[in-house]
PDB file of N, CA and C in Angstrom:
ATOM      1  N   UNK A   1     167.521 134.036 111.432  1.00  0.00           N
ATOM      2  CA  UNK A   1     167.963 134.777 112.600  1.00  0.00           C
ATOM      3  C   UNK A   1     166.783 134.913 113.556  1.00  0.00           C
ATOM      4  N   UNK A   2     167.140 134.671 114.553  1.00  0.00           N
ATOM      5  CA  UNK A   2     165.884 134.884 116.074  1.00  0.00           C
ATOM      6  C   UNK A   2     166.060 136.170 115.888  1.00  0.00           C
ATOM      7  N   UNK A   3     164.946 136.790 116.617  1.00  0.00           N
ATOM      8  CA  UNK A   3     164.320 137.957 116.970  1.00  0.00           C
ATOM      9  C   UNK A   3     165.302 138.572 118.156  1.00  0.00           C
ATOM     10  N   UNK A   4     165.777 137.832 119.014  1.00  0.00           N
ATOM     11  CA  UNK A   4     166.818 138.407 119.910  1.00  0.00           C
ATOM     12  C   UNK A   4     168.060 138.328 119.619  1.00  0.00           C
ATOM     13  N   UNK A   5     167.989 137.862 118.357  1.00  0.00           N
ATOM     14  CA  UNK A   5     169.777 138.400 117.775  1.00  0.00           C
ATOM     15  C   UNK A   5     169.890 139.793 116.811  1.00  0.00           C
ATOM     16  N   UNK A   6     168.465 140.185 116.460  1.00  0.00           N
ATOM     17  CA  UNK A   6     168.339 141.086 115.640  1.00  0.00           C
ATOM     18  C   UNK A   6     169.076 142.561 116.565  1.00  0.00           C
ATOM     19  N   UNK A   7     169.829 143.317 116.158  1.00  0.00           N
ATOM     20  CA  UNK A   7     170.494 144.472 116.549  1.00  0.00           C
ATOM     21  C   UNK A   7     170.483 145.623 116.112  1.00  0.00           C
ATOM     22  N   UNK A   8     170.830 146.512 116.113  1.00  0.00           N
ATOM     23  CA  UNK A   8     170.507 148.361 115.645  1.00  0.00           C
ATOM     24  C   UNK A   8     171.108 148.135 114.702  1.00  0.00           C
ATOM     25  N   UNK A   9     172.415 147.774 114.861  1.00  0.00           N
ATOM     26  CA  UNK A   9     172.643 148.096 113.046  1.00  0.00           C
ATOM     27  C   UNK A   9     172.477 147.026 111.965  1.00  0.00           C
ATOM     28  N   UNK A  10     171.455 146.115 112.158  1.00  0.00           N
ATOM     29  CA  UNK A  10     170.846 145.037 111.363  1.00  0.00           C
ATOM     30  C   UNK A  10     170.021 146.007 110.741  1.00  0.00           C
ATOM     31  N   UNK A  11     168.999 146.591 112.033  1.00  0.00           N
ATOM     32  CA  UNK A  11     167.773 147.635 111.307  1.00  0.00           C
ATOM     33  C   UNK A  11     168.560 148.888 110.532  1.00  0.00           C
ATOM     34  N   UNK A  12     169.879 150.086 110.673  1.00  0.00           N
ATOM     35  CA  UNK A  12     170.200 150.742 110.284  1.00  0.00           C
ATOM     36  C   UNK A  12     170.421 150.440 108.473  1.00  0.00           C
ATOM     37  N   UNK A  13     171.754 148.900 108.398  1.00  0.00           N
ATOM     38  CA  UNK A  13     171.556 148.728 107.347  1.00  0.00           C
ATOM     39  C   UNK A  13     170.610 148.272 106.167  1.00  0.00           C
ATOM     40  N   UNK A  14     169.781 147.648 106.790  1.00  0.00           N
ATOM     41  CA  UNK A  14     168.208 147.644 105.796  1.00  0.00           C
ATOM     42  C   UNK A  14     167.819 148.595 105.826  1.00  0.00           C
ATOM     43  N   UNK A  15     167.382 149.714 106.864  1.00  0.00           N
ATOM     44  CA  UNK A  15     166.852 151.563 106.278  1.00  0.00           C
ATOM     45  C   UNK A  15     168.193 151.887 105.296  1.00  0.00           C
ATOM     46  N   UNK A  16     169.091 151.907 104.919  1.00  0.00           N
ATOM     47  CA  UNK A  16     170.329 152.625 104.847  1.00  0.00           C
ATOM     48  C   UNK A  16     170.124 151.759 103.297  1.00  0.00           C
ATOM     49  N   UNK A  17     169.619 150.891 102.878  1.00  0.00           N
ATOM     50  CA  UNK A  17     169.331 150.236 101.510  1.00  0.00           C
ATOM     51  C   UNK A  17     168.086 150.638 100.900  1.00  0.00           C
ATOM     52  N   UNK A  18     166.678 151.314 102.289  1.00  0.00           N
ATOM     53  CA  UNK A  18     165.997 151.743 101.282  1.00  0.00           C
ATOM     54  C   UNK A  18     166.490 153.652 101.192  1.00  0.00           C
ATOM     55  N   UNK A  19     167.269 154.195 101.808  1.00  0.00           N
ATOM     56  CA  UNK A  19     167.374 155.255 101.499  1.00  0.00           C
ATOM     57  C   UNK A  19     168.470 155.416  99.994  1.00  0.00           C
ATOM     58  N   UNK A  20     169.131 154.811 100.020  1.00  0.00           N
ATOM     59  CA  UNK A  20     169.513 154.879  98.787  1.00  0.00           C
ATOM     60  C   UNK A  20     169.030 154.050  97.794  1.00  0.00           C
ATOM     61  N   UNK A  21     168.286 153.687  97.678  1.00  0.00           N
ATOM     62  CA  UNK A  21     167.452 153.600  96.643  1.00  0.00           C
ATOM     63  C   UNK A  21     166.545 154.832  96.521  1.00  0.00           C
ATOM     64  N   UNK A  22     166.759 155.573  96.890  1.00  0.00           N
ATOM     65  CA  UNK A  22     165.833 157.009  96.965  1.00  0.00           C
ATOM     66  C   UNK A  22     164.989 157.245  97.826  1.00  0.00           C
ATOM     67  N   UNK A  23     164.416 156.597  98.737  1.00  0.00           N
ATOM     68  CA  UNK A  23     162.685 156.459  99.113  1.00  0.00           C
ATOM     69  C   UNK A  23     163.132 157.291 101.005  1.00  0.00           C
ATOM     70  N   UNK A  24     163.885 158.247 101.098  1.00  0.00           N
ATOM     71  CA  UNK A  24     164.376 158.072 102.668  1.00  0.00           C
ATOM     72  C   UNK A  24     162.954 158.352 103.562  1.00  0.00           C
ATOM     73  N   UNK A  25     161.756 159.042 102.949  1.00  0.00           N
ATOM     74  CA  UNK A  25     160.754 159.473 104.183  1.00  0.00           C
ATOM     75  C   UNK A  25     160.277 157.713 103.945  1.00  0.00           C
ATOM     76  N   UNK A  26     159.987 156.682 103.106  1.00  0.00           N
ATOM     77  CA  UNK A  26     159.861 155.382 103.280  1.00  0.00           C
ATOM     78  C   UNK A  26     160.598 154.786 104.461  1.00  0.00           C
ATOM     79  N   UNK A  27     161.864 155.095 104.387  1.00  0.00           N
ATOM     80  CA  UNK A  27     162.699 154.037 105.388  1.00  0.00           C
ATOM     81  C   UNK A  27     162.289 154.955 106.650  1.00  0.00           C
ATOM     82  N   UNK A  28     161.904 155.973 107.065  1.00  0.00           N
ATOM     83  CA  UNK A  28     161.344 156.725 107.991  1.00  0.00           C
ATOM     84  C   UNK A  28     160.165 155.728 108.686  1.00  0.00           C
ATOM     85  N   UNK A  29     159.542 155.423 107.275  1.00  0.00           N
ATOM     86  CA  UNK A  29     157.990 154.895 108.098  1.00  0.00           C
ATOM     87  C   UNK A  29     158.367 153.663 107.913  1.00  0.00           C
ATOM     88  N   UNK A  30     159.162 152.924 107.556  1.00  0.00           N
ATOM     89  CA  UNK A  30     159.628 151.329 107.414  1.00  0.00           C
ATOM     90  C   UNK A  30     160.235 151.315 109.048  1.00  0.00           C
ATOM     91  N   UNK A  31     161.111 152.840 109.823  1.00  0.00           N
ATOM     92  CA  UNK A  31     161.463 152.428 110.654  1.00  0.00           C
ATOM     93  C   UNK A  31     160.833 152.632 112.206  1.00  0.00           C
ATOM     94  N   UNK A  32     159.254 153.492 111.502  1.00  0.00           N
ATOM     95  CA  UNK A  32     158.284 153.835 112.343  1.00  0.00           C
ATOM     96  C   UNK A  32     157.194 152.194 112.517  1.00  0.00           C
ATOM     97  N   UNK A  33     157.238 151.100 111.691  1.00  0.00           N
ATOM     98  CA  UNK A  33     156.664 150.011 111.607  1.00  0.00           C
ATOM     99  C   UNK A  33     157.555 149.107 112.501  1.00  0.00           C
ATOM    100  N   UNK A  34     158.947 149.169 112.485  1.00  0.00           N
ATOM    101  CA  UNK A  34     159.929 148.051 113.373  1.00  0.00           C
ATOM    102  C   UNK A  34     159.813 148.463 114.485  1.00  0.00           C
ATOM    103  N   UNK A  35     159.991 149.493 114.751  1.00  0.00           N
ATOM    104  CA  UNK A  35     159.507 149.684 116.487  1.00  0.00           C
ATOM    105  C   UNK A  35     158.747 149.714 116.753  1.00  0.00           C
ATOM    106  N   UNK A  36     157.280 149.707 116.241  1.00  0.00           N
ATOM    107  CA  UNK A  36     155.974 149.126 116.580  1.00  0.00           C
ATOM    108  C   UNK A  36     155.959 147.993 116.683  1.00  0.00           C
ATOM    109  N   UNK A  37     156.791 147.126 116.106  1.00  0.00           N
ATOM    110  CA  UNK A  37     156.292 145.488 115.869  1.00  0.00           C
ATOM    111  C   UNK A  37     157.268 145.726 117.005  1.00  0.00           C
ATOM    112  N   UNK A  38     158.664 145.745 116.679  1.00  0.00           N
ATOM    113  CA  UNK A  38     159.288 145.315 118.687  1.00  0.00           C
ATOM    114  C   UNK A  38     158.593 146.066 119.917  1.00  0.00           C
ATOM    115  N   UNK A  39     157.733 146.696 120.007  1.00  0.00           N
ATOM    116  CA  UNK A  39     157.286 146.998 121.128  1.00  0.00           C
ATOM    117  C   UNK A  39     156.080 146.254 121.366  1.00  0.00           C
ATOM    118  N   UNK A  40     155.707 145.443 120.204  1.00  0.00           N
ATOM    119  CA  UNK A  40     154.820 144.660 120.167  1.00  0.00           C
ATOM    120  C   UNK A  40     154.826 143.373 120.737  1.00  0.00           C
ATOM    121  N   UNK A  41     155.979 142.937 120.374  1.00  0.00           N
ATOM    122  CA  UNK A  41     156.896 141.934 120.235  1.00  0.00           C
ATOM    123  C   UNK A  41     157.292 142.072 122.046  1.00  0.00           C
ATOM    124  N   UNK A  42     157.682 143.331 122.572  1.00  0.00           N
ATOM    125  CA  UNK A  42     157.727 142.973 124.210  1.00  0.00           C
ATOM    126  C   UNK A  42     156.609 143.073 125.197  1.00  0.00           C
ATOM    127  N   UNK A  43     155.409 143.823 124.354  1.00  0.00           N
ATOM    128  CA  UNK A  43     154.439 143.075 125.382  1.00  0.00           C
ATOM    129  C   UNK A  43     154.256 141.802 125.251  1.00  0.00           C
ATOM    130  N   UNK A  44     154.511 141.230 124.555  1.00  0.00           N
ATOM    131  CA  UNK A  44     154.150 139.738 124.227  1.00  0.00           C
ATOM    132  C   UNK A  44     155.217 138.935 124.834  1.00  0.00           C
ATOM    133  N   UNK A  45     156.228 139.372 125.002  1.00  0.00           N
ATOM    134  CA  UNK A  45     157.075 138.151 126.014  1.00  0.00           C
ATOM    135  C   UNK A  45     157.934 138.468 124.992  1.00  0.00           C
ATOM    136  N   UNK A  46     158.142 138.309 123.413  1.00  0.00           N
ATOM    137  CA  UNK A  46     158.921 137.473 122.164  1.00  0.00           C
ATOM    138  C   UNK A  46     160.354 138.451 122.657  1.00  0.00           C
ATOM    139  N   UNK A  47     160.230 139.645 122.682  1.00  0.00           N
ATOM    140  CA  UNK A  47     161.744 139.995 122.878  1.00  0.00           C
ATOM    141  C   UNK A  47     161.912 141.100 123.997  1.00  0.00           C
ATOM    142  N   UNK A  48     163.333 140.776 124.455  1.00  0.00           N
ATOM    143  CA  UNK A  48     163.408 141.358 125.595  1.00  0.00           C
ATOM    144  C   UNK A  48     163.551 142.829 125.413  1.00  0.00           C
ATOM    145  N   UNK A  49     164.099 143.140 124.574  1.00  0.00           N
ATOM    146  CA  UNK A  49     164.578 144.883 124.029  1.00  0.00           C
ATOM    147  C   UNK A  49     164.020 145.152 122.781  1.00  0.00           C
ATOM    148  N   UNK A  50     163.901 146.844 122.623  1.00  0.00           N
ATOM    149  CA  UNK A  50     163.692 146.713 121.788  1.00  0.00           C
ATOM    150  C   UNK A  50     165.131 147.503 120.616  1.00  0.00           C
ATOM    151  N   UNK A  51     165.173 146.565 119.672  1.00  0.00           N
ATOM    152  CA  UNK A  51     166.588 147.107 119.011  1.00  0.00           C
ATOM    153  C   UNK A  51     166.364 148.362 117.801  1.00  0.00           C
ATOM    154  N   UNK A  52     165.221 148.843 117.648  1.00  0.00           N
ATOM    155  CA  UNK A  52     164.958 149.788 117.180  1.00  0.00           C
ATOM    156  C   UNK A  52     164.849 151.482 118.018  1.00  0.00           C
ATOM    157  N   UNK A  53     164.824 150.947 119.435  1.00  0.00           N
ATOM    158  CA  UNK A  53     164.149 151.868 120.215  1.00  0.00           C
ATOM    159  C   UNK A  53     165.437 153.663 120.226  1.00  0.00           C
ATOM    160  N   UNK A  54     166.497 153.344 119.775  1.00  0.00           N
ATOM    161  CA  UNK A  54     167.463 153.989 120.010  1.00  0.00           C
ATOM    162  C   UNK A  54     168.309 154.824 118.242  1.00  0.00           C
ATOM    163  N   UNK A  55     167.294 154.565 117.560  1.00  0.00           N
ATOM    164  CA  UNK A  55     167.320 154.713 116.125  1.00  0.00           C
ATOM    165  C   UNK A  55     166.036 155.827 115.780  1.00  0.00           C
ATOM    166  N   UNK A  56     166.832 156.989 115.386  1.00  0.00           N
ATOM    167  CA  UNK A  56     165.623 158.307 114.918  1.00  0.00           C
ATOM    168  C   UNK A  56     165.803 158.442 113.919  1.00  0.00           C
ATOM    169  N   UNK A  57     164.542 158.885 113.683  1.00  0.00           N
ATOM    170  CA  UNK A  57     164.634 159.012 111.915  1.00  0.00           C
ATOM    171  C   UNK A  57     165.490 159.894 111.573  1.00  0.00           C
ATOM    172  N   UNK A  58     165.685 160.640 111.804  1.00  0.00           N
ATOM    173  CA  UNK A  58     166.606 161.824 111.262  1.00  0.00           C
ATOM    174  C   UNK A  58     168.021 161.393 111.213  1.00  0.00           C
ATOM    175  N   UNK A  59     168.148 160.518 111.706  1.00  0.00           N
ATOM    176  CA  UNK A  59     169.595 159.810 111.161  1.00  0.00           C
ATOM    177  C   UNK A  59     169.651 159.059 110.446  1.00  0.00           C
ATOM    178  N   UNK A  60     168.264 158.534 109.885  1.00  0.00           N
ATOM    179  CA  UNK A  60     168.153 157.416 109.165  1.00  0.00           C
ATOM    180  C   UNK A  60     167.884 158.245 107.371  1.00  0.00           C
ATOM    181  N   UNK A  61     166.583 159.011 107.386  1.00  0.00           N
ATOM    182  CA  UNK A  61     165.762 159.330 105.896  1.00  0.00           C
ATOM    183  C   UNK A  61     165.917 161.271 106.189  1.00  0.00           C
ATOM    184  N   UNK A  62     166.316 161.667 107.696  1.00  0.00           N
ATOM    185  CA  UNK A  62     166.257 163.182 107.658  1.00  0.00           C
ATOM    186  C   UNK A  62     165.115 163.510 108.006  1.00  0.00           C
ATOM    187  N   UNK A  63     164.756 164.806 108.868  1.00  0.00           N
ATOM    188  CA  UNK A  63     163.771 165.500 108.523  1.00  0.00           C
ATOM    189  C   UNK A  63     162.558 165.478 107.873  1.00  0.00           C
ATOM    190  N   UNK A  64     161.480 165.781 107.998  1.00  0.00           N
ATOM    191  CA  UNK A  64     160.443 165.498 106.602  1.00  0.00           C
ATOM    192  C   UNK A  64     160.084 167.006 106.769  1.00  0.00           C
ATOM    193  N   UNK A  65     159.518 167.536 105.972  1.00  0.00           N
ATOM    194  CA  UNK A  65     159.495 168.968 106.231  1.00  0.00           C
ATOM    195  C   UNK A  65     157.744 168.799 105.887  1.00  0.00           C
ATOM    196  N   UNK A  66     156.979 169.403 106.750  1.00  0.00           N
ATOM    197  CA  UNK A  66     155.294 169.621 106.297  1.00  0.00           C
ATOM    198  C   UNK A  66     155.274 170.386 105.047  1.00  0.00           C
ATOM    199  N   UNK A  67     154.324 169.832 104.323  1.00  0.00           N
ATOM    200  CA  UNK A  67     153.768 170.696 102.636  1.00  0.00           C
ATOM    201  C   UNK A  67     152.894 171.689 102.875  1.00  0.00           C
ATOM    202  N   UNK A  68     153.009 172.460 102.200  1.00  0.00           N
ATOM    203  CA  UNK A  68     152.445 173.503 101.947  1.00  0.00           C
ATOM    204  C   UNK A  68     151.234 173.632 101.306  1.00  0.00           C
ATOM    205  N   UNK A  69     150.777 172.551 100.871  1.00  0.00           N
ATOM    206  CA  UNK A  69     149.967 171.967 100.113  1.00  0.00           C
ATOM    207  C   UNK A  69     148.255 172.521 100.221  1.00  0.00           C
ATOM    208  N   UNK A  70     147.551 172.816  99.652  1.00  0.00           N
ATOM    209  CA  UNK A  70     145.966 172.941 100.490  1.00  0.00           C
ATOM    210  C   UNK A  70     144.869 172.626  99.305  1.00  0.00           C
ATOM    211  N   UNK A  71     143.477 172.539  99.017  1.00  0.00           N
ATOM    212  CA  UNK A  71     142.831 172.309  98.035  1.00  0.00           C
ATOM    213  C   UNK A  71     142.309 173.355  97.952  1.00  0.00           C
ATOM    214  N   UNK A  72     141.961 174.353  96.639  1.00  0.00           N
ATOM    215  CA  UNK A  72     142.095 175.380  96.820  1.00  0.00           C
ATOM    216  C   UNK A  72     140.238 174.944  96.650  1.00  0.00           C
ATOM    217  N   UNK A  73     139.143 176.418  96.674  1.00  0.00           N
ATOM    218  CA  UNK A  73     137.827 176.159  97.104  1.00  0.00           C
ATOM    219  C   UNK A  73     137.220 175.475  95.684  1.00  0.00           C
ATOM    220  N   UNK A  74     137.480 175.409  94.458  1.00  0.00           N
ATOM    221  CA  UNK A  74     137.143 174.882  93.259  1.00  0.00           C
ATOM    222  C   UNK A  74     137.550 173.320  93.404  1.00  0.00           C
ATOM    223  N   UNK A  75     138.954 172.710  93.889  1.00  0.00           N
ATOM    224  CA  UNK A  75     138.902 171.786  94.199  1.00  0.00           C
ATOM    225  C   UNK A  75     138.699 170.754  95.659  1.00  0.00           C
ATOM    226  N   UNK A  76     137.907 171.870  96.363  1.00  0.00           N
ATOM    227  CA  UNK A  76     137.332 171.030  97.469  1.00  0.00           C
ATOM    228  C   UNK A  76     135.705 170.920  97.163  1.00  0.00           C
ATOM    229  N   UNK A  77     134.976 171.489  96.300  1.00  0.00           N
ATOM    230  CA  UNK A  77     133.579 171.217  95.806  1.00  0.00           C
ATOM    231  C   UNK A  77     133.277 170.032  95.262  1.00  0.00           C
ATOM    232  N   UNK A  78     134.929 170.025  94.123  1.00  0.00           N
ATOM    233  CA  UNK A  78     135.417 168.471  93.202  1.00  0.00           C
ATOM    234  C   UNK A  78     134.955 167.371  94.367  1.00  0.00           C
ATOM    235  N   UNK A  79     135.286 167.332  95.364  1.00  0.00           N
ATOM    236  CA  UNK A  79     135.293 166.264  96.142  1.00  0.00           C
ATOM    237  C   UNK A  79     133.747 165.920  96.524  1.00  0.00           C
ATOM    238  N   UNK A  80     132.650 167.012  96.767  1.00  0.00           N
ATOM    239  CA  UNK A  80     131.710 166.653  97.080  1.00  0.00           C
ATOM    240  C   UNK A  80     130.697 166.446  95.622  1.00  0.00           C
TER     241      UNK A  80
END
């Protein structure tokens, strides 16, 4: 398939195969990589649109919610 036949829901159903396989913040950044490469892809001449450009994650993997996460001061010493 050319690059200008590729369409939104070409990219939907490949995210939509890795979200069920479990991985949805993956197909998030799988679909944060395709619209980099097609916007890549139109400075360069290769395609006229981009077919990702109209596809958010949150319809794709959801939300990601920030962690709560921090290193507490015993394991930020670990590091040095």
């Amino acid at each position: 398939m050319s690059l200008d036949k590729i369409q939104n829901r070409d990219i939907t159903k490949a995210l939509d195969i890795i979200v069920a396989r479990g991985a949805p913040i993956h197909a998030n950044r799988v679909l944060s990589t395709i619209k980099q490469a097609c916007n890549y892809g139109m400075s360069q001449g290769s395609l006229q649109k981009n077919p990702a450009s109209n596809i958010r994650s949150r319809d794709i993997g959801g939300l990601e919610k920030p962690r709560e996460r921090f290193l507490t001061m015993d394991e930020s010493w670990k590091i040095f």
